[in-house]
N, C-alpha and C. Protein backbone atom coordinates (compact mmCIF):
# COMPACT_ATOMS: atom_id res chain seq x y z
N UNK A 1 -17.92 -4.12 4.76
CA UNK A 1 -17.36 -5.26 4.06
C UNK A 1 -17.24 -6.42 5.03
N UNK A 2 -17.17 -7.64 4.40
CA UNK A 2 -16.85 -9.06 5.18
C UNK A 2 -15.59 -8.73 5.63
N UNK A 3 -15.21 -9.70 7.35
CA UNK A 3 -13.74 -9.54 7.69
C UNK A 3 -14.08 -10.56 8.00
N UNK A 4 -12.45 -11.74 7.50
CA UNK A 4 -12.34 -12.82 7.91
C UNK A 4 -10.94 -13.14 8.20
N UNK A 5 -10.45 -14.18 9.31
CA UNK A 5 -9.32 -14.10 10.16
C UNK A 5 -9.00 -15.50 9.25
N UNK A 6 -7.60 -15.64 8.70
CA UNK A 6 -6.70 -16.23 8.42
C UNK A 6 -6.84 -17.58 9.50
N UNK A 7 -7.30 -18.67 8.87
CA UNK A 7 -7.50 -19.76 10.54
C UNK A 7 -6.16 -20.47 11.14
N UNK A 8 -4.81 -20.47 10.36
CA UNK A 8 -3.69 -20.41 10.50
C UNK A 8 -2.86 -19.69 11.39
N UNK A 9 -2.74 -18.57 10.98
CA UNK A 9 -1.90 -16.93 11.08
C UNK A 9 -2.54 -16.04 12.17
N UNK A 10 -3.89 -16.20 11.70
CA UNK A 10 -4.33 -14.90 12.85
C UNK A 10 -5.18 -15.38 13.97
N UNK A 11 -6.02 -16.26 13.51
CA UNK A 11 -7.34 -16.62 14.67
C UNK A 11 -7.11 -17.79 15.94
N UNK A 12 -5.56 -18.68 16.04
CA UNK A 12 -4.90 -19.38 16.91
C UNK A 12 -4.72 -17.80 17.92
N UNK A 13 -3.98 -16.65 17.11
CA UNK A 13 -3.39 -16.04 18.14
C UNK A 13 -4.08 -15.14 18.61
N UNK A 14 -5.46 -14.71 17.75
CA UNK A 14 -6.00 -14.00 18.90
C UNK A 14 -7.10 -14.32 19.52
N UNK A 15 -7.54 -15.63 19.56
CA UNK A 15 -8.13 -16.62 20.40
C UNK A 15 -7.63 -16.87 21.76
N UNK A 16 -6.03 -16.28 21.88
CA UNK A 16 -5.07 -16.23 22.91
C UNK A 16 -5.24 -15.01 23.82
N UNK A 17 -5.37 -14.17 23.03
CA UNK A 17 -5.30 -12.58 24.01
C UNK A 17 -6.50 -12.62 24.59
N UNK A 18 -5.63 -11.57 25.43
CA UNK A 18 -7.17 -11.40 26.59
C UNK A 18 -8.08 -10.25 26.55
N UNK A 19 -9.15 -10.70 26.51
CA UNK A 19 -9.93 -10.27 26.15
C UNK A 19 -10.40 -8.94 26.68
N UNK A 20 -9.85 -8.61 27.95
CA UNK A 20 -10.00 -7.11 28.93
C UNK A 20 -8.72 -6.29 27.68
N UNK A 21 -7.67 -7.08 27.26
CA UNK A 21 -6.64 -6.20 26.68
C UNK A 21 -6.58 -5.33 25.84
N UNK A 22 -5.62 -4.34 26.29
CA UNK A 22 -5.66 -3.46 24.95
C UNK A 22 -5.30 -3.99 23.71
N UNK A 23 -4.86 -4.53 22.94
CA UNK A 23 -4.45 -5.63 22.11
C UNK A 23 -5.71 -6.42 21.07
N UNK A 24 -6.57 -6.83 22.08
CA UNK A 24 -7.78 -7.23 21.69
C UNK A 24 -8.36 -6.19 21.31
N UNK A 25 -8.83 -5.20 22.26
CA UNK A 25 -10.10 -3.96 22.09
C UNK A 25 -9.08 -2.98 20.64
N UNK A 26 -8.22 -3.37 20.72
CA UNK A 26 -7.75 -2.15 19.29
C UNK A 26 -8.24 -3.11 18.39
N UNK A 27 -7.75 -4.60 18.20
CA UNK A 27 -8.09 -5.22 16.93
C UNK A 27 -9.83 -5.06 16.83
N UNK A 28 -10.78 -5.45 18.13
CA UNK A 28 -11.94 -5.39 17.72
C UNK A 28 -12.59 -3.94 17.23
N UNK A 29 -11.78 -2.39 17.31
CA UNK A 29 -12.12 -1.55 16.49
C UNK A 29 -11.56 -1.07 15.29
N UNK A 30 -10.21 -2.02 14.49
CA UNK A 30 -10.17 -2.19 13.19
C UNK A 30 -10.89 -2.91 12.43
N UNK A 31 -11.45 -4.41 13.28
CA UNK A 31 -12.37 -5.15 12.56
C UNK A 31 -13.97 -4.37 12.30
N UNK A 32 -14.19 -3.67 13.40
CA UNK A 32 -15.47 -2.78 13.19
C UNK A 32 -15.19 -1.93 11.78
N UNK A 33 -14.22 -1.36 12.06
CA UNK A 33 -13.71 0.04 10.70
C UNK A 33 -13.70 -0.12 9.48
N UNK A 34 -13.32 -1.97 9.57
CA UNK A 34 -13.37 -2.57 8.12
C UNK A 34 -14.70 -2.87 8.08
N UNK A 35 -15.34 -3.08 8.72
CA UNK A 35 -16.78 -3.74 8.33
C UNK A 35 -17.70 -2.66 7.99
N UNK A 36 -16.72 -1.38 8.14
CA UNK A 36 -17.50 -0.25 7.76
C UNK A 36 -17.19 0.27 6.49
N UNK A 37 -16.34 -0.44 6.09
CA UNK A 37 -15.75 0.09 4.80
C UNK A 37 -14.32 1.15 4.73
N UNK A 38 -13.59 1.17 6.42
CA UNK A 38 -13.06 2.02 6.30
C UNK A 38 -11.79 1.47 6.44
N UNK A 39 -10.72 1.51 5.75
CA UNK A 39 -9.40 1.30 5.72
C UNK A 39 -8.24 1.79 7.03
N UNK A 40 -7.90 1.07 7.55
CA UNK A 40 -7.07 1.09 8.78
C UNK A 40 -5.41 0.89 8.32
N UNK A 41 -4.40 1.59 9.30
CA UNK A 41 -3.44 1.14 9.36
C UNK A 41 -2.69 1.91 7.96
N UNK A 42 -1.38 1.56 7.33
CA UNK A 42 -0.70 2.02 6.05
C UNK A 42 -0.14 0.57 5.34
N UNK A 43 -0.38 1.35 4.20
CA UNK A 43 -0.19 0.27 2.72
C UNK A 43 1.43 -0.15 3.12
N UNK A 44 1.39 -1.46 2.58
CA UNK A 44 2.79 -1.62 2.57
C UNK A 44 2.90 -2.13 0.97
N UNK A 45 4.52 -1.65 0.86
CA UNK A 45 4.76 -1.55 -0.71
C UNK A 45 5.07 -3.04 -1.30
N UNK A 46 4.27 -3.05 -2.17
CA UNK A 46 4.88 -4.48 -2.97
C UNK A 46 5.38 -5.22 -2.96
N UNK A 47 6.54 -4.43 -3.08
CA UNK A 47 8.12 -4.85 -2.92
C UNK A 47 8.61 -5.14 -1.66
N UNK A 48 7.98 -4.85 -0.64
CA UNK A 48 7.95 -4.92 0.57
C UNK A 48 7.30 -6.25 1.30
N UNK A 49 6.33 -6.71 0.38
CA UNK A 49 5.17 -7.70 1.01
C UNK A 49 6.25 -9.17 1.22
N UNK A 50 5.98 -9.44 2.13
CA UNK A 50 6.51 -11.20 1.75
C UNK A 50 6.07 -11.99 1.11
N UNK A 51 6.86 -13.00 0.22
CA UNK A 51 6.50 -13.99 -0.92
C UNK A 51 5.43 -14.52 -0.03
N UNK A 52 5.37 -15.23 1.43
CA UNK A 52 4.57 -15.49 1.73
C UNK A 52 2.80 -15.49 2.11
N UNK A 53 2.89 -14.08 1.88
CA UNK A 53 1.55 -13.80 1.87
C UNK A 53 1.04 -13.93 0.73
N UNK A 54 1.78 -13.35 -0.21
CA UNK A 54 1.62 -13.69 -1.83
C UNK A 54 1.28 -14.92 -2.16
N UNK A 55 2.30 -15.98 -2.12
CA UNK A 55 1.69 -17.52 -2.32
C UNK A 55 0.65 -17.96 -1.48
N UNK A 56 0.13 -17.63 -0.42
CA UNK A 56 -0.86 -18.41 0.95
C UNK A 56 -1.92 -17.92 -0.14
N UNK A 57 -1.94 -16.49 -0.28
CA UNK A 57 -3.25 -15.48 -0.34
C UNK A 57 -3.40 -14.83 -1.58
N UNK A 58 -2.57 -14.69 -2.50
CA UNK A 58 -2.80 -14.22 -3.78
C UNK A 58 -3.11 -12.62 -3.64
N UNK A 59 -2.24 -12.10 -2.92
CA UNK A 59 -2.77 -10.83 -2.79
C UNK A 59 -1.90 -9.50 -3.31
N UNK A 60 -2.55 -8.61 -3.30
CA UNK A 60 -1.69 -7.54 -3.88
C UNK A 60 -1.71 -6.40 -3.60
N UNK A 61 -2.50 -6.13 -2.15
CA UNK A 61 -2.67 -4.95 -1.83
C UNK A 61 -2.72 -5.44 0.03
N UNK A 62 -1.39 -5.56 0.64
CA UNK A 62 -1.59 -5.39 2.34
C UNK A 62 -1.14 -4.40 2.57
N UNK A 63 -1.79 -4.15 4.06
CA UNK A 63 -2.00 -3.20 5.29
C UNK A 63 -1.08 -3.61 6.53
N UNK A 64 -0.73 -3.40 7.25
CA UNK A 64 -0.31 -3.19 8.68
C UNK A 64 -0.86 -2.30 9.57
N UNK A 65 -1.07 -2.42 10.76
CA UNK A 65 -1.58 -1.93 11.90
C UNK A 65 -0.79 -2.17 13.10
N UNK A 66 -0.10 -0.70 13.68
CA UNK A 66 0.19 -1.34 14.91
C UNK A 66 -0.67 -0.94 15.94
N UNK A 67 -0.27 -2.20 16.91
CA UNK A 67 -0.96 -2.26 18.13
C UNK A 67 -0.57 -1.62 19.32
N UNK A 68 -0.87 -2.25 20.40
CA UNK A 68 -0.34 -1.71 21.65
C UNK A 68 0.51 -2.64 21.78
N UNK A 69 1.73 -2.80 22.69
CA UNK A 69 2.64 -3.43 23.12
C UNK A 69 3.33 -4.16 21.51
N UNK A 70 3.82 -2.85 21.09
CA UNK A 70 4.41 -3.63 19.57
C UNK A 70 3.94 -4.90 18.42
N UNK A 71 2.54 -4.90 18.79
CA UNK A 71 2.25 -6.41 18.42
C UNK A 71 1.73 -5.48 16.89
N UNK A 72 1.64 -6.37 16.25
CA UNK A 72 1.37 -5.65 14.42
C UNK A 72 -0.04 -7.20 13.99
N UNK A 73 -0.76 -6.11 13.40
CA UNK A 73 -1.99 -7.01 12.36
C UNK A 73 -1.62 -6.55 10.79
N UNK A 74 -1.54 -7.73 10.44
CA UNK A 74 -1.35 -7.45 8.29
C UNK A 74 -2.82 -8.10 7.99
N UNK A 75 -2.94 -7.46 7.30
CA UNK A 75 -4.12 -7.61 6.43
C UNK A 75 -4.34 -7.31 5.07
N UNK A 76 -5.29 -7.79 4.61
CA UNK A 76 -5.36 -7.77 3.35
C UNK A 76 -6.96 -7.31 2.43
N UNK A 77 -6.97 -6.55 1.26
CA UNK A 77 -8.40 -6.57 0.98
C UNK A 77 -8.95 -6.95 0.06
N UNK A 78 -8.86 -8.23 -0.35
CA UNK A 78 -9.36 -8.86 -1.54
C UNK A 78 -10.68 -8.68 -2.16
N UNK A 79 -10.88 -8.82 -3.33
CA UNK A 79 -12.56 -8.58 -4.22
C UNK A 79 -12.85 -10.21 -4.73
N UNK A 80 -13.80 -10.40 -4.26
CA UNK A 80 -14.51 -11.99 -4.69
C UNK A 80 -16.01 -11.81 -4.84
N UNK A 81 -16.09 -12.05 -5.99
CA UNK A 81 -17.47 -11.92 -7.02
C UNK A 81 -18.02 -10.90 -6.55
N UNK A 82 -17.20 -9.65 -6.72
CA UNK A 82 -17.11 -8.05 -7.23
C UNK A 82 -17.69 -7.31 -5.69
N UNK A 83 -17.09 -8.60 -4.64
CA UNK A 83 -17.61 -7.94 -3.09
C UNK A 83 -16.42 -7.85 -2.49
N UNK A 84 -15.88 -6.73 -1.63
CA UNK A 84 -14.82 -6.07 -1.54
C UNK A 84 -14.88 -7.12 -0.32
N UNK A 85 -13.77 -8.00 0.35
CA UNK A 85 -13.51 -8.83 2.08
C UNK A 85 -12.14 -8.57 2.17
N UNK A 86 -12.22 -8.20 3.25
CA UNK A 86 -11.11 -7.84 4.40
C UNK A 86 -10.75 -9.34 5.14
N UNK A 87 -9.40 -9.27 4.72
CA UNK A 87 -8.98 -10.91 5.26
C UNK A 87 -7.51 -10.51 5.94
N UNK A 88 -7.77 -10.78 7.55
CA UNK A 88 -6.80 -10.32 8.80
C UNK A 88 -5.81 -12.08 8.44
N UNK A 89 -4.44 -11.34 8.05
CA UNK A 89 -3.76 -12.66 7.90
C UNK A 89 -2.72 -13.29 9.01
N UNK A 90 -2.32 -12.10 9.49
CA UNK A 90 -1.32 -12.45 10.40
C UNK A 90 -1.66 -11.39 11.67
N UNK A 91 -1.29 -11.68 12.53
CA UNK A 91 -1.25 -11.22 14.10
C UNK A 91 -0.19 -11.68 14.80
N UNK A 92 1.12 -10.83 14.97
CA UNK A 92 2.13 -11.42 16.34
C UNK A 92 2.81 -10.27 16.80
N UNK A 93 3.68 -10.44 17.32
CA UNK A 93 4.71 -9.26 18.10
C UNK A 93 5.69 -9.24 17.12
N UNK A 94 6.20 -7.97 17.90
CA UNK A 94 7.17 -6.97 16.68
C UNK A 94 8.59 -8.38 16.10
N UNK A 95 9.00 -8.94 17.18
CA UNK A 95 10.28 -9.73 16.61
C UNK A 95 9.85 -11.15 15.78
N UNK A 96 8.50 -10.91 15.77
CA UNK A 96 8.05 -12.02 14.60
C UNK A 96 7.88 -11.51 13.54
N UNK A 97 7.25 -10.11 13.50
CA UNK A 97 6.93 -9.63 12.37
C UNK A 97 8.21 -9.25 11.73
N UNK A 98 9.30 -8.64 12.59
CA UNK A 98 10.64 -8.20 11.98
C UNK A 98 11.00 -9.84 10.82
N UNK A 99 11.18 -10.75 11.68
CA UNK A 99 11.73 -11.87 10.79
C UNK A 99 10.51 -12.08 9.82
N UNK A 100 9.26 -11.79 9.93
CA UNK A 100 8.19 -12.84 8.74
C UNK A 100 8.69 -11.59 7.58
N UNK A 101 9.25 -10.15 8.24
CA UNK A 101 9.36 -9.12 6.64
C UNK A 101 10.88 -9.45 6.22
N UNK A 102 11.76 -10.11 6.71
CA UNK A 102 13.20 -10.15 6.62
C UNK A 102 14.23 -8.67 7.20
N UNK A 103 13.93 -8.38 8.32
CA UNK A 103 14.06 -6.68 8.95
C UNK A 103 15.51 -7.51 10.37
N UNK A 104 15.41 -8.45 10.42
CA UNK A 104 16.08 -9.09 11.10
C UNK A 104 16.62 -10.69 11.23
């Protein structure tokens, strides 16, 4: 499937990491996994999702992935003209992600 990075949310911050890092090399073998068709990481519930991803992205089915050094990828897998794309929305560390879910 297509994977495309959120140009907001995800692709500022991992335009940042370094590129020897573990951080990087995990995200570049979820982005492989998706492009394989294979689902990474666990569903998060509905009820769980933030309004925000909902209003940006219209979505109704995200993922989470954690990383190394607590850092978390959400993602999402939307269908557009009946072709399944993987769209990486957010990328940060754990005390961002705590506040973007309301956990803190």
């Amino acid at each position: 499937m297509e994977v495309a990075g959120d140009p907001d949310d995800f692709i500022p911050v991992f335009n940042r990491l370094d590129k020897k890092g573990a951080t990087y090399k995990k995200i570049q073998g979820v982005i492989k996994d998706l492009k394989n068709d294979r689902i990474v990481g666990i569903r998060i519930k509905l009820k769980q999702v933030p309004p925000y991803y909902i209003q940006k992205h219209d979505v109704n089915a995200v993922f989470k992935v954690d990383l190394p050094s607590a850092w978390r990828l959400i993602y999402s897998i939307l269908v557009i003209h009946d072709e399944k794309k993987a769209l990486l929305m957010e990328l940060f560390d754990h005390n961002s992600y705590d506040k973007r879910f309301g956990y803190k």
